[in-house]
Protein backbone atom coordinates (compact mmCIF):
# COMPACT_ATOMS: atom_id res chain seq x y z
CA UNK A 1 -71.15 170.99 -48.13
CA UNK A 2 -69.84 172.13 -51.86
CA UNK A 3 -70.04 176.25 -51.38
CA UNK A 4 -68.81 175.94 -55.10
CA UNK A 5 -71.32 173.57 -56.59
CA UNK A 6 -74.39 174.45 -53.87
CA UNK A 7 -75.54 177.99 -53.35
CA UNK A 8 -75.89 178.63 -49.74
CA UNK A 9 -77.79 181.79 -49.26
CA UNK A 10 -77.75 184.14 -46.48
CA UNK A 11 -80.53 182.23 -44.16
CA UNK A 12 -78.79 178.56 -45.31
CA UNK A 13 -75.19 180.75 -43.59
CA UNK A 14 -77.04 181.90 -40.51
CA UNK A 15 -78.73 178.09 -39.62
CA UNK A 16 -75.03 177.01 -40.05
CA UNK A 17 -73.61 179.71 -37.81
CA UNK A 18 -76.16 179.16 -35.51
CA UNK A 19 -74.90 175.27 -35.21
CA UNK A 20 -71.34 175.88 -34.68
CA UNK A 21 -69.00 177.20 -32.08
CA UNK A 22 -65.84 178.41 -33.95
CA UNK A 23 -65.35 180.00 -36.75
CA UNK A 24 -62.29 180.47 -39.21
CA UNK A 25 -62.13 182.93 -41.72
CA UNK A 26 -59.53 183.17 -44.39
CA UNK A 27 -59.30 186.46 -46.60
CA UNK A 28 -55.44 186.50 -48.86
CA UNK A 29 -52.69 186.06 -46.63
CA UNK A 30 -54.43 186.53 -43.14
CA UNK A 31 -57.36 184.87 -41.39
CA UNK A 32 -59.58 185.53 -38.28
CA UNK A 33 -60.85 182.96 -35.15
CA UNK A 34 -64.15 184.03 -34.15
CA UNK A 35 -66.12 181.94 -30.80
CA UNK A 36 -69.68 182.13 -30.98
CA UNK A 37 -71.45 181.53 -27.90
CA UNK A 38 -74.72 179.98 -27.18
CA UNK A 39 -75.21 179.96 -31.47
CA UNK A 40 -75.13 183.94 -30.86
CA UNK A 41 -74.19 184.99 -34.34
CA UNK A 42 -72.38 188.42 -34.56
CA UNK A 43 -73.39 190.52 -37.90
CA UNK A 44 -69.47 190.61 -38.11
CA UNK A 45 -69.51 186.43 -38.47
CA UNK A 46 -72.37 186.71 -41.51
CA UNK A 47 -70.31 189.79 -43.29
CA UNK A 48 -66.75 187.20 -42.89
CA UNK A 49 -68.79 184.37 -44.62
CA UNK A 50 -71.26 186.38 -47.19
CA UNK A 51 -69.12 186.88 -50.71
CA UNK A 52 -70.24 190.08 -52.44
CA UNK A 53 -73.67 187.99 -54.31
CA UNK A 54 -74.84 187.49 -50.89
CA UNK A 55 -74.10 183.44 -50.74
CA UNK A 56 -71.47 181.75 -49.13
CA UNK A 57 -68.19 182.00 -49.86
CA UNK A 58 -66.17 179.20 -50.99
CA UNK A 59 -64.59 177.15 -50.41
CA UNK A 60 -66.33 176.38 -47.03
CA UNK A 61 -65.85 173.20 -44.48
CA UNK A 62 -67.45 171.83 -41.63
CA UNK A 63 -65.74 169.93 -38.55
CA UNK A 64 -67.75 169.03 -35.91
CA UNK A 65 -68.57 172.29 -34.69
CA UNK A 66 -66.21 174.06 -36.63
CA UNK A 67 -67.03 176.20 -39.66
CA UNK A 68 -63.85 176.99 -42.24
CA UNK A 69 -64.54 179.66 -44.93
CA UNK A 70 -62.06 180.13 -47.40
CA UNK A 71 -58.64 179.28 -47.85
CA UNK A 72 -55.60 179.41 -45.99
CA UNK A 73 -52.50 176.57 -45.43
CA UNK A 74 -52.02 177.53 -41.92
CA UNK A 75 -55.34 177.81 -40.78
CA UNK A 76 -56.57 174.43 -42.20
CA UNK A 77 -53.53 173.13 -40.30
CA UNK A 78 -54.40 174.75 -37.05
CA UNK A 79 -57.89 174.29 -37.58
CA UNK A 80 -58.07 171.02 -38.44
């Protein structure tokens, strides 16, 4: 998925949180592991993920059951 090119929305973010089981967040310098259990999403996980218009921020990447929003060297290396 292109965050950049398509528009994912707040229900298109909460289907995809729903179908993973870790998330990585990157905002500036530092960034955030959260687990989600039994596709449990937090209101916490859709605030890290929502940009200010309400869509997904970008850019955003999907491993397996791994979700990767935004961007940071060292968490796409420990991530990934």
């Amino acid at each position: 998925m292109n965050a950049r090119k398509e528009r994912i929305a707040r229900a298109g973010a909460l289907a995809i949180l729903s179908e993973v089981d870790e998330l990585y967040v990157a905002r500036g310098r530092r960034f955030d592991i959260v687990a989600i259990s039994d596709g449990q999403v937090a209101k916490v996980s859709l605030r890290q993920v929502l940009g200010p218009t309400g869509n997904m921020r970008a850019p955003a990447l999907r491993s397996g059951r791994k979700l990767i929003v935004g961007f940071s060297a060292e968490m796409y290396e420990l991530a990934l």
